[in-house]
Protein backbone atom coordinates (compact mmCIF):
# COMPACT_ATOMS: atom_id res chain seq x y z
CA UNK A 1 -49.09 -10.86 -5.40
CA UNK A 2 -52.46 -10.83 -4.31
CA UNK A 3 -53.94 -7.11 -3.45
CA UNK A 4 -56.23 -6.90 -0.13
CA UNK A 5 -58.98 -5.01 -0.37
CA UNK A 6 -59.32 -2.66 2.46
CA UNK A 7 -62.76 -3.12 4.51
CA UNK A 8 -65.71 -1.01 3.99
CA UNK A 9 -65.97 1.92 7.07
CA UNK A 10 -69.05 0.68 9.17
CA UNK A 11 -69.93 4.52 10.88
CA UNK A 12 -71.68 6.15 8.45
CA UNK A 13 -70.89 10.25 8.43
CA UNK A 14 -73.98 12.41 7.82
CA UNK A 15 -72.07 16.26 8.08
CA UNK A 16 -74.69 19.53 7.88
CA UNK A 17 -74.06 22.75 8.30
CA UNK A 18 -75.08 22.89 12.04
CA UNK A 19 -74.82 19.62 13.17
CA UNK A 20 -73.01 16.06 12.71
CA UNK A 21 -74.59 12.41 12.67
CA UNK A 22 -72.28 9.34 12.98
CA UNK A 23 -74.13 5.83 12.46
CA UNK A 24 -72.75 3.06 14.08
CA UNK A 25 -74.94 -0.66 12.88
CA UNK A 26 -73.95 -3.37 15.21
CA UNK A 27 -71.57 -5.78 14.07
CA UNK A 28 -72.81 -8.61 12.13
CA UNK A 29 -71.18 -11.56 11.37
CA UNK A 30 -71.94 -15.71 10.69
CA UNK A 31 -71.71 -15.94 14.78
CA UNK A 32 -74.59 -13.30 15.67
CA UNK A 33 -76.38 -14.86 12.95
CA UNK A 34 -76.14 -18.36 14.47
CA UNK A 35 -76.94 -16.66 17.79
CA UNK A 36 -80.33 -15.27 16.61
CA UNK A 37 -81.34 -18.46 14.96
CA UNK A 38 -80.57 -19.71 18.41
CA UNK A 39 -82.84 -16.85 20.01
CA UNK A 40 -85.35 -17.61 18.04
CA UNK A 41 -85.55 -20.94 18.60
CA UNK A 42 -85.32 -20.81 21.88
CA UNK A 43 -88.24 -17.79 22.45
CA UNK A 44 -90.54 -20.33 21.04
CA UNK A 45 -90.50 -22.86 23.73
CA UNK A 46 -90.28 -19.57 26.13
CA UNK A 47 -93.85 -18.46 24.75
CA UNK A 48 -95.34 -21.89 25.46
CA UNK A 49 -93.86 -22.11 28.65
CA UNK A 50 -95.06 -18.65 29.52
CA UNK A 51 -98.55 -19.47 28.11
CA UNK A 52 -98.78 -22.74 30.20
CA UNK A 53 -98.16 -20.35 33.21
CA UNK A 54 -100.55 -17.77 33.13
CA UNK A 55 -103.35 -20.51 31.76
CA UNK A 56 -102.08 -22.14 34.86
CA UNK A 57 -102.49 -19.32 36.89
CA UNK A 58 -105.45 -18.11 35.60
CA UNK A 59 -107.27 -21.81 35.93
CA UNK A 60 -106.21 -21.21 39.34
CA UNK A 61 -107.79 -18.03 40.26
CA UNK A 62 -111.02 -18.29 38.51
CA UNK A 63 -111.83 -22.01 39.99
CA UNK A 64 -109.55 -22.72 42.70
CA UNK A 65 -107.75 -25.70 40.81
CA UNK A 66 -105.34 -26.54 38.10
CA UNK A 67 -106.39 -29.57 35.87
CA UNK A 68 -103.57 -31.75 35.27
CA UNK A 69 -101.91 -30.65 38.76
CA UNK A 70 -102.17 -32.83 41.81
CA UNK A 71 -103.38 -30.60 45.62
CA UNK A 72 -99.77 -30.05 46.32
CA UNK A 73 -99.12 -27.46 42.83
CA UNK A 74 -102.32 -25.65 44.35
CA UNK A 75 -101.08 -25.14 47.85
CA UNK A 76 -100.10 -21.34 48.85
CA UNK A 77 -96.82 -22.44 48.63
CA UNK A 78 -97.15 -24.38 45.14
CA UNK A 79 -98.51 -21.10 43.39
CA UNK A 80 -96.12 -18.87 45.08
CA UNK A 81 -93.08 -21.20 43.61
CA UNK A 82 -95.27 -20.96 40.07
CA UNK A 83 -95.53 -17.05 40.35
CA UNK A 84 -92.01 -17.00 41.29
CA UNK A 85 -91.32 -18.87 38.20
CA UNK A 86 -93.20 -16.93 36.11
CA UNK A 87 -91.79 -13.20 36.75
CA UNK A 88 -88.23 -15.18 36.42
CA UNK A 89 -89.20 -16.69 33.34
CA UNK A 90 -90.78 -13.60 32.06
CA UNK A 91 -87.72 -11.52 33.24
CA UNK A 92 -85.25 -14.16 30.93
CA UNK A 93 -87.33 -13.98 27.83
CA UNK A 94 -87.60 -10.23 27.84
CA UNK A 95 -83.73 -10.17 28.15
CA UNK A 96 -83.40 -11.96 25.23
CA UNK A 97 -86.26 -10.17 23.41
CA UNK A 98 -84.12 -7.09 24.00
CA UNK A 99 -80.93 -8.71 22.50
CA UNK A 100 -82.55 -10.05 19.75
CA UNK A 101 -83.62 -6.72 18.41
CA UNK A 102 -80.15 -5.15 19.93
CA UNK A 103 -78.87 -7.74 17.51
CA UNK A 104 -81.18 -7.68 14.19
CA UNK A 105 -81.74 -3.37 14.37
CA UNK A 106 -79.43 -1.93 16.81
CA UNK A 107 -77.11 1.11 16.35
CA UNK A 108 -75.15 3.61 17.86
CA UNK A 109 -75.97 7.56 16.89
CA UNK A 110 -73.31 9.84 17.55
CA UNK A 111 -74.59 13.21 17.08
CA UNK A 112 -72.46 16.69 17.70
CA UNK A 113 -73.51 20.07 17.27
CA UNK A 114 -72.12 23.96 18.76
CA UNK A 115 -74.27 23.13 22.03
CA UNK A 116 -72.18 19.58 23.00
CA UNK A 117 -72.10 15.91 22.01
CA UNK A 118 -74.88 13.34 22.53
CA UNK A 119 -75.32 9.37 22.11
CA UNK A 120 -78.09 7.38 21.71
CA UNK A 121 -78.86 3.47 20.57
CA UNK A 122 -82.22 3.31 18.92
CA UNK A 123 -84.97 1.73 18.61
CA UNK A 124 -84.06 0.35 22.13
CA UNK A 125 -84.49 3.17 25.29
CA UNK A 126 -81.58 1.65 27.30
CA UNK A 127 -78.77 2.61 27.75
CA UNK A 128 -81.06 5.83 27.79
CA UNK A 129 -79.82 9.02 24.76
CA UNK A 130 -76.88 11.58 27.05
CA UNK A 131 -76.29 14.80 25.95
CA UNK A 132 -72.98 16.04 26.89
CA UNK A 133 -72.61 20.10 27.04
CA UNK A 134 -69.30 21.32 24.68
CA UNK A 135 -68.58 23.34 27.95
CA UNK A 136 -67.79 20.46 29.99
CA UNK A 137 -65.67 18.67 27.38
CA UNK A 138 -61.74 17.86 27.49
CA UNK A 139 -59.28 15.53 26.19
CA UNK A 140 -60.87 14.47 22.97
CA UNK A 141 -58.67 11.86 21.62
CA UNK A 142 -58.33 8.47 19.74
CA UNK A 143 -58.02 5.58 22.16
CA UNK A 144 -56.16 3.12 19.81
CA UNK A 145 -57.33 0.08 21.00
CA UNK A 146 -57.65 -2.94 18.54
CA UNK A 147 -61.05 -5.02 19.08
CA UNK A 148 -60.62 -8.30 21.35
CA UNK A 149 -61.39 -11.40 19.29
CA UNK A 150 -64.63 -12.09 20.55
CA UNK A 151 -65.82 -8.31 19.11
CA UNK A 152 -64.20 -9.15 15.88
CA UNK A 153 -66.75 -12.09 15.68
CA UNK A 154 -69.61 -10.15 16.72
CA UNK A 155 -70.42 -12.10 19.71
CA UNK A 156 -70.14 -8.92 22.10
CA UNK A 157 -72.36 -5.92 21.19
CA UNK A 158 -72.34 -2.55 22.19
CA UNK A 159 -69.64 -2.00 25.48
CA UNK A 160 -69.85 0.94 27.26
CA UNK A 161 -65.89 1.07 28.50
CA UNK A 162 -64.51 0.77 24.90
CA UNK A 163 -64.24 2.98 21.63
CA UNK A 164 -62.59 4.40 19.29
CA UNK A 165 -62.80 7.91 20.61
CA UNK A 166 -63.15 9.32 24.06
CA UNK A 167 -63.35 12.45 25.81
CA UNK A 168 -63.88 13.22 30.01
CA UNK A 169 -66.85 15.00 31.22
CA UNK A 170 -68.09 15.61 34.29
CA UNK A 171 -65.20 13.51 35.88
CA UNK A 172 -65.52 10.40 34.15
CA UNK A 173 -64.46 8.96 30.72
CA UNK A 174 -67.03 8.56 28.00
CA UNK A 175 -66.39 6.39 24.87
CA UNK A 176 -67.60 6.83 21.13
CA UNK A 177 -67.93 4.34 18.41
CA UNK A 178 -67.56 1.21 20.65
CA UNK A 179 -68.12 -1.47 17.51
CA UNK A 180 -65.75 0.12 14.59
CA UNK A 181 -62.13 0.00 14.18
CA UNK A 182 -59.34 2.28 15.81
CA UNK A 183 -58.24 3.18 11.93
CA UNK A 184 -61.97 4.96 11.76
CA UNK A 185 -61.91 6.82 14.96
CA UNK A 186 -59.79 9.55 13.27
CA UNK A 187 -62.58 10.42 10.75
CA UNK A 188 -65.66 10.34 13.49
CA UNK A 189 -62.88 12.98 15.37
CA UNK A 190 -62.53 15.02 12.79
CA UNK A 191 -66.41 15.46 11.67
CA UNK A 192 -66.82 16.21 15.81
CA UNK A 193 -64.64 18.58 15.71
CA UNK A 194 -65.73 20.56 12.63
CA UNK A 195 -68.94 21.16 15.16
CA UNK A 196 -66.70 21.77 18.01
CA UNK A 197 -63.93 23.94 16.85
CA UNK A 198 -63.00 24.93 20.50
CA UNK A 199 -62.36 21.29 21.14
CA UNK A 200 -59.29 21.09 19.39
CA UNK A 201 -57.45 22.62 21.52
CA UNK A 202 -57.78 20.29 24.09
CA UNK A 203 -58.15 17.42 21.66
CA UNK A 204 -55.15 14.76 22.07
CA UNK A 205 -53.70 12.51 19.77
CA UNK A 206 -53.93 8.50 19.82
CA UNK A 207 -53.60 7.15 23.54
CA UNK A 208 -53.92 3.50 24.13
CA UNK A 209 -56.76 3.37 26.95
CA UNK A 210 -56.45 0.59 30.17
């Protein structure tokens, strides 16, 4: 009979005496990797295309022409289309900039302490760090949903509707842990709670979420 080893737990618990730390990594797997080499690839011809724009543009606005361009690229309406361009163009590669590092550095921090729960995903600013005050927390639980397929592969990162745990505040639903396993939602629960003994009260058990 052949013995399966059980997976590694990806949320890493750092407990202290006032405060607990839960890191999250994103999930990495053969697909993401393909999809950076991808990214990469593809951010290379983005550069040059960017760089041929703003020489373009540049050419443009110091001499009044573009070489290599016939009259009709240097009309008011051929540089609006190229300025157009370039702000979309600039727009797309940033995106992907952004999911690049999401991808090669990204993480979820989980932090709790007396004062309330907050979340952050460094080194990126968005989705912006929330503090949520322990006052305003209810219904603690473990949402028991499996991960979809595509989250299993690692080709979705971080969602903002899914986790392993969940609590309401302020009228709305918050999640916790979106890229780990149900099975480890009951340890990230229990280190939250150890900072948040009043929470267990209104903690709940496993609930399967919509």
């Amino acid at each position: 009979m052949t013995l399966v080893q059980p997976t590694a737990p990806r949320a890493k618990i750092e407990e202290r005496p006032d405060s607990v730390t839960v890191t999250i990594p994103v999930r990495r797997t053969c697909v993401t990797y393909l999809l950076l080499l991808f990214l990469g690839g593809f951010l290379v011809g983005w550069a040059g295309g960017e760089r041929a724009a703003i020489l373009a543009l540049s050419s443009y606005f110091t001499t009044g022409h573009i070489p290599g361009y016939n009259s009709g690229a240097t009309s008011p309406f051929g540089i609006a289309m190229l300025v157009a361009w370039l702000l979309f163009w600039t727009f797309c590669g940033l995106a992907l900039v952004y999911v690049a590092i999401w991808t090669l550095a990204g993480r979820e921090v989980i932090t709790a302490t007396s004062h309330g729960i907050g979340r952050a995903f460094p080194p990126l600013p968005l989705p912006r760090p929330k503090h949520y005050p322990a006052g305003e927390i209810t219904g603690l639980h473990m949402t028991n949903v499996p991960l979809s397929w595509w989250e299993e592969v690692g080709w979705i990162g971080f969602m903002p509707d899914k986790g392993a745990v969940a609590f309401e505040c302020r009228g709305k639903t918050v999640h916790l842990a979106s890229e780990v396993d149900p099975a480890e939602g009951g340890p990230i629960m229990q280190a939250i709670l150890a900072q948040l003994p009043m929470l267990a009260h209104k903690a709940e058990g496993p609930r399967r979420s919509p």
